[in-house]
N, C-alpha and C. Protein backbone atom coordinates (compact mmCIF):
# COMPACT_ATOMS: atom_id res chain seq x y z
N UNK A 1 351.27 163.59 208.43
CA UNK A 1 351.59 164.42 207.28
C UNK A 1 350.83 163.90 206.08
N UNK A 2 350.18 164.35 205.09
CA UNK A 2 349.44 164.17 204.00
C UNK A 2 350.16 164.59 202.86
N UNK A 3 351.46 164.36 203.11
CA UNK A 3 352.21 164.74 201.31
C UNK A 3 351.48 164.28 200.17
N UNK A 4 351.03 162.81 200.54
CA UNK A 4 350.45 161.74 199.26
C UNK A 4 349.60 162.17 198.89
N UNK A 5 348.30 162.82 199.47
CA UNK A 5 346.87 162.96 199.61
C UNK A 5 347.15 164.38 198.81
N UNK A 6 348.26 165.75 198.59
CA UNK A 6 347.92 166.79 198.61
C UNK A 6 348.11 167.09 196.68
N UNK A 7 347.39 167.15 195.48
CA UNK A 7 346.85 167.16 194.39
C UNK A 7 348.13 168.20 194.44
N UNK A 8 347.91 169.64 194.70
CA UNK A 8 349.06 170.53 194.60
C UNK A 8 350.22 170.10 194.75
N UNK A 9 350.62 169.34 195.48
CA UNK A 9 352.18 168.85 195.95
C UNK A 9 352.54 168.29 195.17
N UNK A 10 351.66 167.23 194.50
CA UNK A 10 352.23 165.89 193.65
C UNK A 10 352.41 167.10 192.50
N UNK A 11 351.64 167.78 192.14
CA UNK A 11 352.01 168.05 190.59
C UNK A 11 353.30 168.92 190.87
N UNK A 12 353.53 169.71 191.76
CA UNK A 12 354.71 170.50 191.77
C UNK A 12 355.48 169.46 191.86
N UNK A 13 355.98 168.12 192.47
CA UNK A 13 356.72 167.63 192.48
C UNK A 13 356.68 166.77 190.96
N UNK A 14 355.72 166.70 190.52
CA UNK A 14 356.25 166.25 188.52
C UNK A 14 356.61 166.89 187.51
N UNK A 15 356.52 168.63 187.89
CA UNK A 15 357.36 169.41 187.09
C UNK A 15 358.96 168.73 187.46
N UNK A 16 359.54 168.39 187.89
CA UNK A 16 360.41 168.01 188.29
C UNK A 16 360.85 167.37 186.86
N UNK A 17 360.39 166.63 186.73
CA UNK A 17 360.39 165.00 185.52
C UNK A 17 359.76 165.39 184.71
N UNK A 18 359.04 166.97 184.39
CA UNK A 18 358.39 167.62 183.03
C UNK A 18 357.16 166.60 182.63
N UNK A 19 356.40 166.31 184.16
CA UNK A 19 355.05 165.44 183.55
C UNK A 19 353.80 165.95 183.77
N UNK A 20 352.92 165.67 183.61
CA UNK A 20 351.80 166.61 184.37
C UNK A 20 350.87 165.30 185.12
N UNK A 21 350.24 165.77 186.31
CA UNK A 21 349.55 164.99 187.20
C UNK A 21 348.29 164.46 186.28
N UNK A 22 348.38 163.62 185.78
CA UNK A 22 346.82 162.82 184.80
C UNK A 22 347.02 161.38 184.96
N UNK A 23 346.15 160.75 184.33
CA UNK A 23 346.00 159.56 184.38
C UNK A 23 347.43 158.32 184.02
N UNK A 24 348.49 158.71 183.78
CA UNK A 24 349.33 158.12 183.55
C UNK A 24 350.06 157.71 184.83
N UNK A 25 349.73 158.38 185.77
CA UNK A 25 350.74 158.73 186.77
C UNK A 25 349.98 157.91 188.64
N UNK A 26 350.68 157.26 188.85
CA UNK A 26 350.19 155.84 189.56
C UNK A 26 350.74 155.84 190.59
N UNK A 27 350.01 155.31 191.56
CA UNK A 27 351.06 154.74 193.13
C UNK A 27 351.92 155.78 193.67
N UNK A 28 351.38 156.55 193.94
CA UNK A 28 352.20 157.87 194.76
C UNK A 28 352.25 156.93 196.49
N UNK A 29 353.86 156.59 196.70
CA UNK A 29 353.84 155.93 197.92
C UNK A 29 354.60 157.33 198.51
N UNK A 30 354.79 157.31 199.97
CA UNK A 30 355.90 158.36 200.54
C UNK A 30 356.96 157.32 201.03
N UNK A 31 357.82 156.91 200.97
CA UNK A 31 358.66 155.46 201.70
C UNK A 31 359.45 156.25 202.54
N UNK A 32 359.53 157.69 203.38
CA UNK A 32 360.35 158.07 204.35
C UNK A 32 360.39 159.33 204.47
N UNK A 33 359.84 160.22 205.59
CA UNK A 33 359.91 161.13 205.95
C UNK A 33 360.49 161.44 207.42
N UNK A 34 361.40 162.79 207.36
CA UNK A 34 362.71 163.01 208.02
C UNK A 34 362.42 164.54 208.91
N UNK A 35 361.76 164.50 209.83
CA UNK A 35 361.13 165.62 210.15
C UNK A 35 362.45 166.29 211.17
N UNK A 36 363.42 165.74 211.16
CA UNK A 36 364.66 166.24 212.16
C UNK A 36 364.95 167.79 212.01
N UNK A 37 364.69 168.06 210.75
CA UNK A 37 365.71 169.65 210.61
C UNK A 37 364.23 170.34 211.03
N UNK A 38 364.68 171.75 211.74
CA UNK A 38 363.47 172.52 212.39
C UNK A 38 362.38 173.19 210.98
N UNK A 39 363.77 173.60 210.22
CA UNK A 39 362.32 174.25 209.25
C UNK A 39 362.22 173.11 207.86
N UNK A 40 362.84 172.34 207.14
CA UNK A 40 362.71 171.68 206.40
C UNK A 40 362.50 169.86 206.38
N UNK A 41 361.39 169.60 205.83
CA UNK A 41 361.18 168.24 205.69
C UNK A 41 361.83 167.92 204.76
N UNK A 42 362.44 166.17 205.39
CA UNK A 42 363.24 165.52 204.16
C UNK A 42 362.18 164.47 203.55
N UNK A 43 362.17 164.19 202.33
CA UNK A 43 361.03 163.44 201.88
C UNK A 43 361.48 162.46 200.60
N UNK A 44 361.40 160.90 201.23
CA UNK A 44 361.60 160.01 199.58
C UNK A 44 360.18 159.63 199.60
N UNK A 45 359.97 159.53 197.99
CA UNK A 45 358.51 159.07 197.72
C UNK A 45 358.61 158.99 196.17
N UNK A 46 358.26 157.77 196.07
CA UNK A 46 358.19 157.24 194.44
C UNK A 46 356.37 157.69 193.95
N UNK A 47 356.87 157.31 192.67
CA UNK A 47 355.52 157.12 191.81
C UNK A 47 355.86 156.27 190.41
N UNK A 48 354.59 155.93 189.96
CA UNK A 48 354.80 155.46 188.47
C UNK A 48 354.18 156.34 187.60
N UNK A 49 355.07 156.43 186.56
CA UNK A 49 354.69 157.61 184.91
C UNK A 49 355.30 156.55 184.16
N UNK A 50 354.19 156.25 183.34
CA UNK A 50 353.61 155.32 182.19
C UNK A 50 354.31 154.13 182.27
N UNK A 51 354.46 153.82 183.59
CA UNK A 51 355.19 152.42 183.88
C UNK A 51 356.83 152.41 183.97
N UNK A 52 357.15 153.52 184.31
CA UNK A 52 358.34 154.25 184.80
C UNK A 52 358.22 154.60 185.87
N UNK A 53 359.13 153.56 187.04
CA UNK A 53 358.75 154.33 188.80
C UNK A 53 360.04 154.98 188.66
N UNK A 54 359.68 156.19 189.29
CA UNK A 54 360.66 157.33 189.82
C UNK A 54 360.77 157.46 191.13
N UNK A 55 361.89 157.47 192.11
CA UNK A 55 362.10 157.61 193.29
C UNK A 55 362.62 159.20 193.36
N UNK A 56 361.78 160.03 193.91
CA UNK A 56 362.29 161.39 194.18
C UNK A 56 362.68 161.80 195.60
N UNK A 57 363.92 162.39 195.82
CA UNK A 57 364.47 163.02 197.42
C UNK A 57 364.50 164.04 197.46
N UNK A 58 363.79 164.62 198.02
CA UNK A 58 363.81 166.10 198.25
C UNK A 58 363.18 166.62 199.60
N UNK A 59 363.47 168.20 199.69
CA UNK A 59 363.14 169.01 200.73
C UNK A 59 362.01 169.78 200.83
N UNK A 60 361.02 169.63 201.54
CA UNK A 60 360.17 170.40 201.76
C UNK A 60 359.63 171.35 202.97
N UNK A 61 359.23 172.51 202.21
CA UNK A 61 359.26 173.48 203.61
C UNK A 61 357.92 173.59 203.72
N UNK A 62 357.05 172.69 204.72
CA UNK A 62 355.58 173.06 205.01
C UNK A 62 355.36 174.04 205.04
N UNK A 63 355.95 175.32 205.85
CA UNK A 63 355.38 176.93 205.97
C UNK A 63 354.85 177.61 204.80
N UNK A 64 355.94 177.37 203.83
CA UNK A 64 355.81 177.78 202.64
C UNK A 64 354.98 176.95 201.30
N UNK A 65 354.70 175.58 202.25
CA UNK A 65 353.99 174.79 201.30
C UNK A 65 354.33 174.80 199.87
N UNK A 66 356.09 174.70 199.78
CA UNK A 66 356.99 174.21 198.55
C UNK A 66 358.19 173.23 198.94
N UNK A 67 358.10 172.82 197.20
CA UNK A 67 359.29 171.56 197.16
C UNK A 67 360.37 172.58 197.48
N UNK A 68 361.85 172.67 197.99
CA UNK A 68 363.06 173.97 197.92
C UNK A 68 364.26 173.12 196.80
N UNK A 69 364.24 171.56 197.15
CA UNK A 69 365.11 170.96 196.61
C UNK A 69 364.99 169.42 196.01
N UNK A 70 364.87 169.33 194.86
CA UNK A 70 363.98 168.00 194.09
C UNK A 70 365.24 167.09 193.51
N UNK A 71 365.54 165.64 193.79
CA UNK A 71 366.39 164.98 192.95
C UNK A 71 365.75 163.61 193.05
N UNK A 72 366.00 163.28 191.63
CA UNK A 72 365.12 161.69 191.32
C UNK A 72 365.88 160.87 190.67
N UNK A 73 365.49 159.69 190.44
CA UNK A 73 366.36 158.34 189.93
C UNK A 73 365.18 157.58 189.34
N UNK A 74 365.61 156.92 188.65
CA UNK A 74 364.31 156.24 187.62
C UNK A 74 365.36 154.61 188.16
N UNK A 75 364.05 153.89 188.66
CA UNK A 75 364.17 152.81 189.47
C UNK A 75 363.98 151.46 189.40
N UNK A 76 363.42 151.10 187.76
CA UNK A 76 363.00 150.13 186.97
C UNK A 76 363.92 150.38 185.58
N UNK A 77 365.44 150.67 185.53
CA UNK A 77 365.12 150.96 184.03
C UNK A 77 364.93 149.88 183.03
């Protein structure tokens, strides 16, 4: 799976946190993907914004190539 690698994905997933994908925004890891349910991927994957790592959990539906359900935690405060 290439969640990390996909430019479109990451930025839909930083509307989330109202950021935009630029130079501030660092270390896109994926730390766990949950391919069990037939149509939806479960997905944790942090990043850093301006030295703020965010851990985001959410659902993604490859077919449709969208986030369906986004929740995050700020992990350094």
């Amino acid at each position: 799976m290439t969640l990390v690698e996909d430019n479109y994905h990451r930025e839909s997933l930083l509307l989330y946190v109202d950021c935009e994908y630029d130079g501030a925004v660092s270390d896109f890891r994926v730390l766990n993907v949950d391919n069990s349910d037939e149509e939806l991927v479960t997905v944790i994957q942090e990043c850093t914004i301006n030295e703020t790592k965010y851990t985001f959990t959410y659902h993604f539906d490859p077919i449709a190539n969208e986030i369906i359900e986004c929740k995050y935690e700020i992990t350094n405060d």
